[in-house]
C-alpha atoms as a PDB file:
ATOM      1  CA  UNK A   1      -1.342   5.935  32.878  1.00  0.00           C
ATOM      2  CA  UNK A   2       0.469   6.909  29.909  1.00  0.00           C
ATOM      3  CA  UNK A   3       2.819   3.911  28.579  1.00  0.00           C
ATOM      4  CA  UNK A   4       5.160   4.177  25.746  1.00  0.00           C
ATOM      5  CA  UNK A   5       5.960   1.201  23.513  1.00  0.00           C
ATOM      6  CA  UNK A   6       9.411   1.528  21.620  1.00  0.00           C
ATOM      7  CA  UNK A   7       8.690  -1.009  19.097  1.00  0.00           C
ATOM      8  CA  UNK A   8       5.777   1.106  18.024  1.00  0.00           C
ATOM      9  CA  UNK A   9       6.120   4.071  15.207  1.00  0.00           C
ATOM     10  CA  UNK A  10       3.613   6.798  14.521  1.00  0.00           C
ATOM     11  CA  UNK A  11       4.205   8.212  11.196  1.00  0.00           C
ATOM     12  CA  UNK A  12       2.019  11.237   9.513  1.00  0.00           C
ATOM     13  CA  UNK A  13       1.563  11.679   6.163  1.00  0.00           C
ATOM     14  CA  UNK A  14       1.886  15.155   3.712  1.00  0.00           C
ATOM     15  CA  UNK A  15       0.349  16.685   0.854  1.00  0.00           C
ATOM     16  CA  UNK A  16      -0.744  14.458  -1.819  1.00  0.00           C
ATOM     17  CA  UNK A  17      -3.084  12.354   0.810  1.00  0.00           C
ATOM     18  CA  UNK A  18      -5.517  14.702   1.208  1.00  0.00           C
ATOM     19  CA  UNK A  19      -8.885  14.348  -0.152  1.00  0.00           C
ATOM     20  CA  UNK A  20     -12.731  16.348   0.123  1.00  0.00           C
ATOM     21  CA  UNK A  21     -14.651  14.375   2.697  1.00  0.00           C
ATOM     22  CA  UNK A  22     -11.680  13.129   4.731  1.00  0.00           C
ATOM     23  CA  UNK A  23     -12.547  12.101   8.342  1.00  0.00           C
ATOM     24  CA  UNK A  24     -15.754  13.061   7.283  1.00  0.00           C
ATOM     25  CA  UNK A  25     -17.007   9.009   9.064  1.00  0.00           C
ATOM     26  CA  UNK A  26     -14.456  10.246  11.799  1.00  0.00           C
ATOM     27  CA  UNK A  27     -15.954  13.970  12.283  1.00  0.00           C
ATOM     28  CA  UNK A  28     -19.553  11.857  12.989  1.00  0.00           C
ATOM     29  CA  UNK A  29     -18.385   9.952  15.901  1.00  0.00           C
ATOM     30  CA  UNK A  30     -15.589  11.855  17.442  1.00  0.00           C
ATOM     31  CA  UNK A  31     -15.967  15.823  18.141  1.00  0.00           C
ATOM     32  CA  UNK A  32     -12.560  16.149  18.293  1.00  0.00           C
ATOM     33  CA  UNK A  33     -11.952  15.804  14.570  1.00  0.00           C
ATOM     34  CA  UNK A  34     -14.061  19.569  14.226  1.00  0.00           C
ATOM     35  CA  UNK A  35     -13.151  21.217  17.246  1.00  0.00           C
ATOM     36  CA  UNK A  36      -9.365  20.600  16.129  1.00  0.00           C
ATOM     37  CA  UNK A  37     -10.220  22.341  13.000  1.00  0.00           C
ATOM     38  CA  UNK A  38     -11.657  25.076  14.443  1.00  0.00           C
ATOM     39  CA  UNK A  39      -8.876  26.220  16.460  1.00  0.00           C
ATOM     40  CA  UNK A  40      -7.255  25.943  12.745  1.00  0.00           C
ATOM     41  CA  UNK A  41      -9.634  27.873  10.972  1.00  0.00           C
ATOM     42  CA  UNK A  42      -9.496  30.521  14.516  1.00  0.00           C
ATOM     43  CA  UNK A  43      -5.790  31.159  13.141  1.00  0.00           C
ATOM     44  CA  UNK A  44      -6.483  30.694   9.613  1.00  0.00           C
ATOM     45  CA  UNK A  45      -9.258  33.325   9.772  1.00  0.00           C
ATOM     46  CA  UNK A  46     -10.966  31.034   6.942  1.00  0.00           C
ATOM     47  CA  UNK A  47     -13.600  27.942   7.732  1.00  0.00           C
ATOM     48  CA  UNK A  48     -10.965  25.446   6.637  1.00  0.00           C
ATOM     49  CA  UNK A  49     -13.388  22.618   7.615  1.00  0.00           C
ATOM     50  CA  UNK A  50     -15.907  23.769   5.175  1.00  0.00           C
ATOM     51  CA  UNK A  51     -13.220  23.496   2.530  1.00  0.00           C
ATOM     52  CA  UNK A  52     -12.084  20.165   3.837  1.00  0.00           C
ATOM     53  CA  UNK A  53     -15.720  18.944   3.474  1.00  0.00           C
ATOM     54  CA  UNK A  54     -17.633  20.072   0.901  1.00  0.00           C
ATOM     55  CA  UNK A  55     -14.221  21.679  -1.563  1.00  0.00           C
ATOM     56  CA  UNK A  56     -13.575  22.592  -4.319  1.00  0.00           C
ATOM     57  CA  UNK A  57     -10.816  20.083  -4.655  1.00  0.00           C
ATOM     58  CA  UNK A  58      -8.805  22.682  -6.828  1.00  0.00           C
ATOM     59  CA  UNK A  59      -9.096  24.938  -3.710  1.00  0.00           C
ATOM     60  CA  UNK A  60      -8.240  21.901  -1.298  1.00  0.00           C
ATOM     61  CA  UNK A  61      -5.177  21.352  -3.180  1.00  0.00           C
ATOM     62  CA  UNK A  62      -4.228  25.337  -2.954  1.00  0.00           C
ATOM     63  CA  UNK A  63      -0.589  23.892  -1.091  1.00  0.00           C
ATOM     64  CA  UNK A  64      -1.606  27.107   1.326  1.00  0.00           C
ATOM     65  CA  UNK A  65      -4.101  25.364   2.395  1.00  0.00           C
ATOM     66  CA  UNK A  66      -3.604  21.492   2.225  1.00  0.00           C
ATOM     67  CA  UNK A  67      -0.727  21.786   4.174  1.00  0.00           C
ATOM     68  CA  UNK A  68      -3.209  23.092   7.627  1.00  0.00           C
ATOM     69  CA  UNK A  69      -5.405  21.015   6.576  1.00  0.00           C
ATOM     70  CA  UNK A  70      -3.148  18.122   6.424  1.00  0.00           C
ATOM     71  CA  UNK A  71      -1.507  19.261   9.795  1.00  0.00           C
ATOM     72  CA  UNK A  72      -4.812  19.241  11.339  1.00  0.00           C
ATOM     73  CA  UNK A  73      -6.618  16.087  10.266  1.00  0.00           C
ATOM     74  CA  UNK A  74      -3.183  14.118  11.845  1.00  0.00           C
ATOM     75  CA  UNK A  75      -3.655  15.799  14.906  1.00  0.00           C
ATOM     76  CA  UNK A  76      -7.092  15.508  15.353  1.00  0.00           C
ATOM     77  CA  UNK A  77      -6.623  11.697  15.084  1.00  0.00           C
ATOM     78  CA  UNK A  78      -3.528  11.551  17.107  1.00  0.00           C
ATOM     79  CA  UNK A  79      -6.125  13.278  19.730  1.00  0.00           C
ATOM     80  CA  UNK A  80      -8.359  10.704  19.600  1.00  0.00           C
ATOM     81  CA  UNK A  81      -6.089   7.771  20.238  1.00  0.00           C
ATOM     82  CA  UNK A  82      -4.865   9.673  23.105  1.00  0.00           C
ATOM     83  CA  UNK A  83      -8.339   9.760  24.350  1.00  0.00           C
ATOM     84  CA  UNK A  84      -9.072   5.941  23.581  1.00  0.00           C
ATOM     85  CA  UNK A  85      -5.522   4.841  24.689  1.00  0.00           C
ATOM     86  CA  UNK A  86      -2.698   5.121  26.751  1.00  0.00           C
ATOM     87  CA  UNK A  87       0.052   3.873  24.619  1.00  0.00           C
ATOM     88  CA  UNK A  88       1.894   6.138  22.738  1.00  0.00           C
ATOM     89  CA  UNK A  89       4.609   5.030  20.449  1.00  0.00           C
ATOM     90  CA  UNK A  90       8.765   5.489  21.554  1.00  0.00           C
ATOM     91  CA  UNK A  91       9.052   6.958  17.555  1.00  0.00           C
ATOM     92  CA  UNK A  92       7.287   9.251  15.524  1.00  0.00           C
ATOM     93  CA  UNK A  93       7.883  10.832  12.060  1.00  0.00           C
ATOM     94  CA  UNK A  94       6.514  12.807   9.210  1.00  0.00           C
ATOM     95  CA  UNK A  95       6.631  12.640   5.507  1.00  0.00           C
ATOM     96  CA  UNK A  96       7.194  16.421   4.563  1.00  0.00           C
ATOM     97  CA  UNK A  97       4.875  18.630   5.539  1.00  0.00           C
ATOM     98  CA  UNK A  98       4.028  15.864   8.063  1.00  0.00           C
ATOM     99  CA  UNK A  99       7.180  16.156   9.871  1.00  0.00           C
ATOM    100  CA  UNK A 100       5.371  19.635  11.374  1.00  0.00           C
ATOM    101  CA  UNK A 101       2.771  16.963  12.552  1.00  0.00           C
ATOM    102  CA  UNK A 102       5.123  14.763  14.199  1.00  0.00           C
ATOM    103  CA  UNK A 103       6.051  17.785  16.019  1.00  0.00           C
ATOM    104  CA  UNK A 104       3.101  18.914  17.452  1.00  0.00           C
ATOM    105  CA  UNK A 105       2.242  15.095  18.581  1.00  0.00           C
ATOM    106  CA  UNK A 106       5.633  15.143  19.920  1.00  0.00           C
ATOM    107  CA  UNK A 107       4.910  18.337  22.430  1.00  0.00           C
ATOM    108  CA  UNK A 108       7.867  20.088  20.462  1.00  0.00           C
ATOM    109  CA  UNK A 109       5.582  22.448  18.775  1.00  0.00           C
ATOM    110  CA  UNK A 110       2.544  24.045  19.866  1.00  0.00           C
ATOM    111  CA  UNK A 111      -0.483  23.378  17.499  1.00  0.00           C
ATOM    112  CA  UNK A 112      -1.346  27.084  16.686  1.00  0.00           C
ATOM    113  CA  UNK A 113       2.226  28.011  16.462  1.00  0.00           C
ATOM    114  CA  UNK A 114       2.430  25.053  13.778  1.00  0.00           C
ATOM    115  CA  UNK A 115      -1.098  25.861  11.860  1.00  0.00           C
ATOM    116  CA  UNK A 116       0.410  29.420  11.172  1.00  0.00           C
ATOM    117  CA  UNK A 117       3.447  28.442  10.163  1.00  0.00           C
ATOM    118  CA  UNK A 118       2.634  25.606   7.494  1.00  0.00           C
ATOM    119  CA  UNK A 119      -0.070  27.800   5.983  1.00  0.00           C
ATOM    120  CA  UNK A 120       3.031  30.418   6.010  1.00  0.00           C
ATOM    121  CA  UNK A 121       5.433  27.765   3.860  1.00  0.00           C
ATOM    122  CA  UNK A 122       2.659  26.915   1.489  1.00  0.00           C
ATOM    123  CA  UNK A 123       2.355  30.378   0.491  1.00  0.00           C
ATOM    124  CA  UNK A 124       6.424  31.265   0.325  1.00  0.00           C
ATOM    125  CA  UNK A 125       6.337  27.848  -1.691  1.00  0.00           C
ATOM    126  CA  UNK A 126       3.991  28.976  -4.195  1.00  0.00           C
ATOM    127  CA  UNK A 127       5.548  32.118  -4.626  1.00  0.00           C
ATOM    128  CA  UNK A 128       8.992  31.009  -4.962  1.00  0.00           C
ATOM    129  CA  UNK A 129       8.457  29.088  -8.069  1.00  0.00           C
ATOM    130  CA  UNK A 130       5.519  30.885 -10.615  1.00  0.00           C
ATOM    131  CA  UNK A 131       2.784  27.882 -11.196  1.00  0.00           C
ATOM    132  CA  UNK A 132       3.569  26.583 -14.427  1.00  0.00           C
ATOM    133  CA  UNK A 133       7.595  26.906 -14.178  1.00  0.00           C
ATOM    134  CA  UNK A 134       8.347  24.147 -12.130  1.00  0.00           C
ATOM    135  CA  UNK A 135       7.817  19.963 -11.641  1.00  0.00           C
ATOM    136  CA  UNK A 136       7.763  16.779  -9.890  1.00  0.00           C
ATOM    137  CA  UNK A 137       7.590  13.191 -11.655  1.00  0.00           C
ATOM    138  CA  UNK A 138       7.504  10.156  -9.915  1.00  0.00           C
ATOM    139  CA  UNK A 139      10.286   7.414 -11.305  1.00  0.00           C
ATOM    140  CA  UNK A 140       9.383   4.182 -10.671  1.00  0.00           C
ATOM    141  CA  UNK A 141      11.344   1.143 -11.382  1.00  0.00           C
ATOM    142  CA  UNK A 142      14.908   2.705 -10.983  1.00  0.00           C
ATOM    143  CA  UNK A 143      17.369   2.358  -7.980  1.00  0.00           C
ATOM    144  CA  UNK A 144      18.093   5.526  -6.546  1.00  0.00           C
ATOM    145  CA  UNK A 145      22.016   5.977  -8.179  1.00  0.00           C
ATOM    146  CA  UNK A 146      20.179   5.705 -11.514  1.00  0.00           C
ATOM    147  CA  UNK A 147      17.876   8.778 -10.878  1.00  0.00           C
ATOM    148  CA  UNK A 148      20.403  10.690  -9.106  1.00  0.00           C
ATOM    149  CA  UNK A 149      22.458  10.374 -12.257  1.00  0.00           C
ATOM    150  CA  UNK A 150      19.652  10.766 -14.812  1.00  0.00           C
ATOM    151  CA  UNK A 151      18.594  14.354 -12.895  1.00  0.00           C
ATOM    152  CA  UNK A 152      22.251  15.677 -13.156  1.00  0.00           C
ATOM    153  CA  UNK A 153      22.590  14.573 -17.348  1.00  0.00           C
ATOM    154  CA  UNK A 154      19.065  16.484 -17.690  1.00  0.00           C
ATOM    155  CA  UNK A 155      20.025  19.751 -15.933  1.00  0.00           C
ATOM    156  CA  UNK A 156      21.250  21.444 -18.836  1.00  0.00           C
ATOM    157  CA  UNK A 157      21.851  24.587 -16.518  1.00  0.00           C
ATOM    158  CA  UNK A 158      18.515  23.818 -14.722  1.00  0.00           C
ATOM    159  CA  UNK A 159      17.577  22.694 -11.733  1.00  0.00           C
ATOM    160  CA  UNK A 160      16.370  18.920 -11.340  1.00  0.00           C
ATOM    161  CA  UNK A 161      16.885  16.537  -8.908  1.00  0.00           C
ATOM    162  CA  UNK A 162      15.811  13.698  -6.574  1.00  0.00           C
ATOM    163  CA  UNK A 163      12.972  15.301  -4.443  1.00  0.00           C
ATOM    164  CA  UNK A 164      11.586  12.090  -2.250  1.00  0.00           C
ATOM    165  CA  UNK A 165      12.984   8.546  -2.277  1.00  0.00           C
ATOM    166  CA  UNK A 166       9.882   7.064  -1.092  1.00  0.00           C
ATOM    167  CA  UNK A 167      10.663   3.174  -1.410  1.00  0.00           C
ATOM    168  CA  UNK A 168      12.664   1.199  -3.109  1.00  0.00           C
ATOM    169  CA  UNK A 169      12.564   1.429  -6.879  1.00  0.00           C
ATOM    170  CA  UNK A 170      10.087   5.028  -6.504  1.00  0.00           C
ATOM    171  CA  UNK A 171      11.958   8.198  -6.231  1.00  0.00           C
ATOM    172  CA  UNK A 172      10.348  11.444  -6.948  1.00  0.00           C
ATOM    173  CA  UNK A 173      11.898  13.911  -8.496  1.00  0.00           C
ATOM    174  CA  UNK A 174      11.344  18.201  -9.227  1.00  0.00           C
ATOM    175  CA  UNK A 175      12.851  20.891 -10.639  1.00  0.00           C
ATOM    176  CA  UNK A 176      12.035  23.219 -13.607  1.00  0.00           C
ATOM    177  CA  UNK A 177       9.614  21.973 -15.653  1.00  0.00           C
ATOM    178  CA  UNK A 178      11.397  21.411 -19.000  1.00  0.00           C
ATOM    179  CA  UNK A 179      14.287  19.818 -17.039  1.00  0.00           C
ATOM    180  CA  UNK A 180      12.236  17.231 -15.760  1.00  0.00           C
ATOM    181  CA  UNK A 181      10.334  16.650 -18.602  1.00  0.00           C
ATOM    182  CA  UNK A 182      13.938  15.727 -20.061  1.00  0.00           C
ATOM    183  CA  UNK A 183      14.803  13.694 -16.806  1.00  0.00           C
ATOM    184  CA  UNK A 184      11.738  11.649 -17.298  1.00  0.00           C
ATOM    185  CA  UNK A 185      12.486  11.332 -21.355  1.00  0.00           C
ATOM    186  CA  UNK A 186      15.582  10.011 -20.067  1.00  0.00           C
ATOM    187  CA  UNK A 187      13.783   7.478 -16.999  1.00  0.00           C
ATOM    188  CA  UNK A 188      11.766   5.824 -20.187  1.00  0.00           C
ATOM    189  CA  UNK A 189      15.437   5.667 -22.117  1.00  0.00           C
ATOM    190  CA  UNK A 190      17.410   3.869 -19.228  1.00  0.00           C
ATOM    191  CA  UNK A 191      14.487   1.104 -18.020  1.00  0.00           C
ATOM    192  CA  UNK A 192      12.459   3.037 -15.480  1.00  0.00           C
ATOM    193  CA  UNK A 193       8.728   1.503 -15.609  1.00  0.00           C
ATOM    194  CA  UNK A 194       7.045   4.491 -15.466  1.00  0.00           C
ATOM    195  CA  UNK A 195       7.949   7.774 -15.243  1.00  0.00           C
ATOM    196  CA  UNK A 196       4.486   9.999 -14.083  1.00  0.00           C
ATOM    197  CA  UNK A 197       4.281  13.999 -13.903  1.00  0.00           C
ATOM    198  CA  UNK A 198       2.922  14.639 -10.591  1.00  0.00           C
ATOM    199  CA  UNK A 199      -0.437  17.377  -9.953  1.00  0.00           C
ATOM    200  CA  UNK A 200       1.089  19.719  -7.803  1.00  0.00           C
ATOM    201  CA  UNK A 201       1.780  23.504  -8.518  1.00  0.00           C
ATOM    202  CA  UNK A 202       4.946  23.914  -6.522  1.00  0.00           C
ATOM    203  CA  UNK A 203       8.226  21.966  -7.065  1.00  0.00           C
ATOM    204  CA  UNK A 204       9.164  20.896  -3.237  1.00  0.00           C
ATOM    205  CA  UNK A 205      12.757  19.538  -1.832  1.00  0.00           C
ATOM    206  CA  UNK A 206      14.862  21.022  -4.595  1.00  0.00           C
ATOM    207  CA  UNK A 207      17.457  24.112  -4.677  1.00  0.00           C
ATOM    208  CA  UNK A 208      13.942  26.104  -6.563  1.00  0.00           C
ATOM    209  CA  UNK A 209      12.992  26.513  -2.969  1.00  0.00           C
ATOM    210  CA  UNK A 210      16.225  28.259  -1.432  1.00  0.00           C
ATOM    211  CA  UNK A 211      14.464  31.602  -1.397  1.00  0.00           C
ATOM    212  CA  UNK A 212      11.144  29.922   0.042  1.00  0.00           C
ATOM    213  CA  UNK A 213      13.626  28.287   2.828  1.00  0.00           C
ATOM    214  CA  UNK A 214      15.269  31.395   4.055  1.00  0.00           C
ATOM    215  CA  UNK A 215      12.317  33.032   4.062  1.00  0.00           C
ATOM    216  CA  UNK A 216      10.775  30.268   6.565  1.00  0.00           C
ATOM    217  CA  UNK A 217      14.092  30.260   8.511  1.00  0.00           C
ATOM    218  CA  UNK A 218      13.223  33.752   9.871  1.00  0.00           C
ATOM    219  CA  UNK A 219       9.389  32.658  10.660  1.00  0.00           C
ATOM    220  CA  UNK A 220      11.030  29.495  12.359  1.00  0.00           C
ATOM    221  CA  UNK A 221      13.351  32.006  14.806  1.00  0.00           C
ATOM    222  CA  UNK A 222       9.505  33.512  15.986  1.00  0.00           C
ATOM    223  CA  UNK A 223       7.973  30.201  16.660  1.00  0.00           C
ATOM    224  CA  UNK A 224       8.452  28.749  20.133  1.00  0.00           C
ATOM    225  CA  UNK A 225      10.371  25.103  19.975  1.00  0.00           C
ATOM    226  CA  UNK A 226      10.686  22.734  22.617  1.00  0.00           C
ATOM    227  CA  UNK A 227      12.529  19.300  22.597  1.00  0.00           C
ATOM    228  CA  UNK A 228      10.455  16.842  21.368  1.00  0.00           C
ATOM    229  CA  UNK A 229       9.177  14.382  24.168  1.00  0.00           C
ATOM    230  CA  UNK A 230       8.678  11.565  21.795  1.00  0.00           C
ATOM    231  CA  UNK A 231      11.998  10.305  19.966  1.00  0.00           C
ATOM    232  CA  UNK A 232      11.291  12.283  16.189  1.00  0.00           C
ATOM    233  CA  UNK A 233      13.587  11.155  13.143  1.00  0.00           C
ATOM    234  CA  UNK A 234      13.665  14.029  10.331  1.00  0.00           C
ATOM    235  CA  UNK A 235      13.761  13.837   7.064  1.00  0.00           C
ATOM    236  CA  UNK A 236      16.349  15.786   5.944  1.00  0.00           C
ATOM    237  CA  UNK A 237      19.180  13.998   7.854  1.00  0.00           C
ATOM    238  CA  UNK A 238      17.333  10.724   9.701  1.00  0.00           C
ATOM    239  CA  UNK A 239      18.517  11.779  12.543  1.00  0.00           C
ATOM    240  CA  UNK A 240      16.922  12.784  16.283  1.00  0.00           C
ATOM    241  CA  UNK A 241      17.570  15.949  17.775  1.00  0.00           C
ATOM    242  CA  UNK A 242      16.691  18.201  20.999  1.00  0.00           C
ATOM    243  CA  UNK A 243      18.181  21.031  20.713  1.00  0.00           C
ATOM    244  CA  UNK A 244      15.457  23.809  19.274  1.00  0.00           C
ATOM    245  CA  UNK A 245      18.073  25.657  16.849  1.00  0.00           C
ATOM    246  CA  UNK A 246      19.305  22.332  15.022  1.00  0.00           C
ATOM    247  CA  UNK A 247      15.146  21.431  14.777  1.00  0.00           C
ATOM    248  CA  UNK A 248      15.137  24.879  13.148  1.00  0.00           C
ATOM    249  CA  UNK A 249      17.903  24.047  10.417  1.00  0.00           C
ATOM    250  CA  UNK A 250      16.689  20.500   9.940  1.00  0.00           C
ATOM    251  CA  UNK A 251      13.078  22.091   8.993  1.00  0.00           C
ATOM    252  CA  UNK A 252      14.759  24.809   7.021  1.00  0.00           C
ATOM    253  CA  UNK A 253      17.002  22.658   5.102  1.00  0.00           C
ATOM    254  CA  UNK A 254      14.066  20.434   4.284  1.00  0.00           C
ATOM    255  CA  UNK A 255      12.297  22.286   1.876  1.00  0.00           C
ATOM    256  CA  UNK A 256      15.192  22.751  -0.475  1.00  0.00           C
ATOM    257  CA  UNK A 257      16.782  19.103   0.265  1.00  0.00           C
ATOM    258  CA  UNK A 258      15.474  15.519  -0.218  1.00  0.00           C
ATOM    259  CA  UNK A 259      12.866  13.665   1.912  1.00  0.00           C
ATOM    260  CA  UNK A 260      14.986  10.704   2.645  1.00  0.00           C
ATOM    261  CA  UNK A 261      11.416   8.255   3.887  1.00  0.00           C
ATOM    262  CA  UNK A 262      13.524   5.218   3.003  1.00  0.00           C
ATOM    263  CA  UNK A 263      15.970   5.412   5.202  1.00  0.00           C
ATOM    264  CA  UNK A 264      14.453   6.963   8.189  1.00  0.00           C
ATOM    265  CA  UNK A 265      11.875   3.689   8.107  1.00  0.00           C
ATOM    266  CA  UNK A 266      14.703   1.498   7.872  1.00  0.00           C
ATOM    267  CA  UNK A 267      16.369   3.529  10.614  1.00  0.00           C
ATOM    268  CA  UNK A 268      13.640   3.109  13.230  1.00  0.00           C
ATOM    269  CA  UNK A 269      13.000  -0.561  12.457  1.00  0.00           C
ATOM    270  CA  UNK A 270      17.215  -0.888  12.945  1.00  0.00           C
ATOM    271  CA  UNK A 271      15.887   0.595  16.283  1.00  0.00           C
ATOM    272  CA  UNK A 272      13.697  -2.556  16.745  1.00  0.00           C
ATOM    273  CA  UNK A 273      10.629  -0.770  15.472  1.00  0.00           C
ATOM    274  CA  UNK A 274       7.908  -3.400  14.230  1.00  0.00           C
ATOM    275  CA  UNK A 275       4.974  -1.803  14.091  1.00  0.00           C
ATOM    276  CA  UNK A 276       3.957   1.462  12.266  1.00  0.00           C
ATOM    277  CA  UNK A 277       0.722   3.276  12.484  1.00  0.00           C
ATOM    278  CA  UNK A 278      -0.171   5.904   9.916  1.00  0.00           C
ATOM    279  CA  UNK A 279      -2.342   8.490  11.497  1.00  0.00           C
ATOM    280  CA  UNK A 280      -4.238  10.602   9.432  1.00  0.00           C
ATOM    281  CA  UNK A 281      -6.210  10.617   5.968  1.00  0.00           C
ATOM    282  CA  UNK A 282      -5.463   8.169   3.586  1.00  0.00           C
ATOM    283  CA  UNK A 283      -3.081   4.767   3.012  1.00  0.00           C
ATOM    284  CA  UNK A 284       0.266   6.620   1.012  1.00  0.00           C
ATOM    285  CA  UNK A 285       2.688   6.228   3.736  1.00  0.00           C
ATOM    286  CA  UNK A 286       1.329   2.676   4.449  1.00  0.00           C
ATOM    287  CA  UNK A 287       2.130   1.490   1.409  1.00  0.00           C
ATOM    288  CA  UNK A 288       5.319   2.736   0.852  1.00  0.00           C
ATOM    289  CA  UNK A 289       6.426   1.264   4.212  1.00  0.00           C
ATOM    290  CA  UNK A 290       5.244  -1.918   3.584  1.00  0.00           C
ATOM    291  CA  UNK A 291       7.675  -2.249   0.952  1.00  0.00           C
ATOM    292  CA  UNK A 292      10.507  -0.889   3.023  1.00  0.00           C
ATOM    293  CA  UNK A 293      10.304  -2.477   6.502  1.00  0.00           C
ATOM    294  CA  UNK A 294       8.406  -6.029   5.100  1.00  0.00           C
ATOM    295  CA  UNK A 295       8.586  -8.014   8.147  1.00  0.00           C
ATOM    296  CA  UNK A 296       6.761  -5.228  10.531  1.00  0.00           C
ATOM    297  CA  UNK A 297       3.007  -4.650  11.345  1.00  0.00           C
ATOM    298  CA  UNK A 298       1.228  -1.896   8.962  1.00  0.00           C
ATOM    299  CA  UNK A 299      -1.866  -0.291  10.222  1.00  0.00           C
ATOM    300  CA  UNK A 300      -3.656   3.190   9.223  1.00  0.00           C
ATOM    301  CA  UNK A 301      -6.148   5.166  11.148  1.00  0.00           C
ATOM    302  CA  UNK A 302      -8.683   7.197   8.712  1.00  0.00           C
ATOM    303  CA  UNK A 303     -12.377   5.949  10.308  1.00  0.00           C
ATOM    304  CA  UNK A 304     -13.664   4.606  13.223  1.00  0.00           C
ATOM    305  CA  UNK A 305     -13.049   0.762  11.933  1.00  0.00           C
ATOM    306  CA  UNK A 306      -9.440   1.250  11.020  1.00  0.00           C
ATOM    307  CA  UNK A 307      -9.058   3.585  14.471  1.00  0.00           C
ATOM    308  CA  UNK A 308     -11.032   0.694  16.222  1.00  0.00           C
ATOM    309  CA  UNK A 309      -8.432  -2.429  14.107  1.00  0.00           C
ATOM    310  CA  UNK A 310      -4.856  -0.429  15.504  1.00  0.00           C
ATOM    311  CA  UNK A 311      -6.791  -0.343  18.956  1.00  0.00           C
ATOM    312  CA  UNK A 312      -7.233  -3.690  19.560  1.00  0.00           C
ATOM    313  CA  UNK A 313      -3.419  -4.475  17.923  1.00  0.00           C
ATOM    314  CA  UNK A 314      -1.925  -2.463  19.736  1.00  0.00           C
ATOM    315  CA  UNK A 315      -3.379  -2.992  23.055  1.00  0.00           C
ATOM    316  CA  UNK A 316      -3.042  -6.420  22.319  1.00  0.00           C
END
């Protein structure tokens, strides 16, 4: 019998955790990690596990494709804990792209529906901005007044601004390239430790992707939404909904506004949250969270050892 434990957060990262041979020691054990795949790459009309396995890691980080790929590997895992457990946690959420992952676990979004739609805003993404034009640095060492006033003395007429505050003291920011080449000039001028351009093609969470947005508004009014049966905290305004048009806007607005992680962790651990389980590839979200709720239980599930470590937490 299914039992859900409000003290207990399941959050799912985005792009930037992915990696060739993820839940490769996963795929060995449980079949659920391929066959979830496979209904993505049925969709897809491409063998994305193939990619996910084997690469290229240039193609792998193609955002058209990481973002399936990323959607997938979190539910694939969230599958499997199902399977091993019956807890399920009162909260989940979703940095970025992984707030369409949230979703699905939450029964507010059918997987296939999802698959097609993510692979959808990678591609209206990457066309909104031409590769080359646009940015994202990571500021570290700042508090988040000091980069929201560094972006708007290094617009200049272009476009740069906070794009993820992550933790305390690490915002990310994006924008048009030479504009955030100036903001991070400016990071180095004012005390900010480090101030890192970021690998990605496609400048995410800033007004560069109004176009992409609307665009995705009219592909979210064709995909079925349901209130989510798991309490989901977005990104764009840390807040819960149910109604299926205001999940619509929230998702909308979220590619051209900020991903506010910090303060939907400290909102769910306000909530009494004191536990949160990253599920899915990699340890990003863990350690961000760490440094934002520091008195709560961190745990990620990537292998069969870290799946086997939240099990026996969790189930006490």
């Amino acid at each position: 019998m299914t039992e859900q434990i409000y003290n207990l957060a399941f959050v799912f990262p985005g792009q930037g955790s992915q990696s060739v041979g993820m839940l490769s020691a996963m795929a060995e054990v449980y079949p659920e990690i391929k066959q979830t795949f496979e209904q993505a790459s049925e969709v897809l009309s491409y063998d994305l596990w193939a990619i996910v396995e084997a690469g290229p890691l240039e193609k792998l980080n193609q955002t058209a494709i990481t973002q399936p790929a990323m959607l997938a590997a979190g539910y694939a895992v969230w599958k499997i804990w199902n399977k091993q457990c019956p807890v399920q946690p009162g909260w989940v959420a979703g940095h970025s792209l992984g707030e369409y992952t949230a979703l699905v676990c939450s029964g507010a979004m059918a997987y296939e529906d999802a698959i097609k739609l993510v692979s959808e805003r990678g591609r209206l993404m990457q066309e909104a901005v031409p590769a080359g034009q646009g940015a994202m640095a990571a500021i570290l060492g700042l508090e988040d007044h000091e980069v929201v006033k560094l972006c708007k003395d290094s617009a200049e007429g272009g476009v740069v601004a906070p794009a993820n505050f992550n933790a305390p003291g690490q915002v990310v920011i994006a924008g048009d390239k030479a504009a955030v080449e100036r903001a991070m000039a400016k990071a180095k001028e004012v005390g900010a430790k480090r101030a890192v351009l970021l690998p990605v093609s496609v400048p995410s969470h800033c007004a560069l992707m109004q176009s992409a947005a609307e665009q995705l508004g009219d592909l979210l009014q064709q995909t079925s939404i349901d209130s989510p049966r798991i309490t989901l905290i977005h990104n764009v305004d840390v807040s819960t909904h149910s109604a299926p048009e205001v999940i619509r806007n929230a998702l909308k607005e979220q590619l051209f506004k900020p991903v506010r992680w910090v303060d939907g962790v400290k909102f769910m651990s306000d909530q009494g949250v004191t536990a949160f389980v990253e599920c899915g590839p990699g340890k990003v979200l863990i350690g961000l969270n760490k440094r934002i709720a520091k008195n709560a239980e961190h745990l990620s599930i990537y292998d069969p050892d870290s799946l086997n470590q939240a099990l026996e937490i969790v189930n006490g």
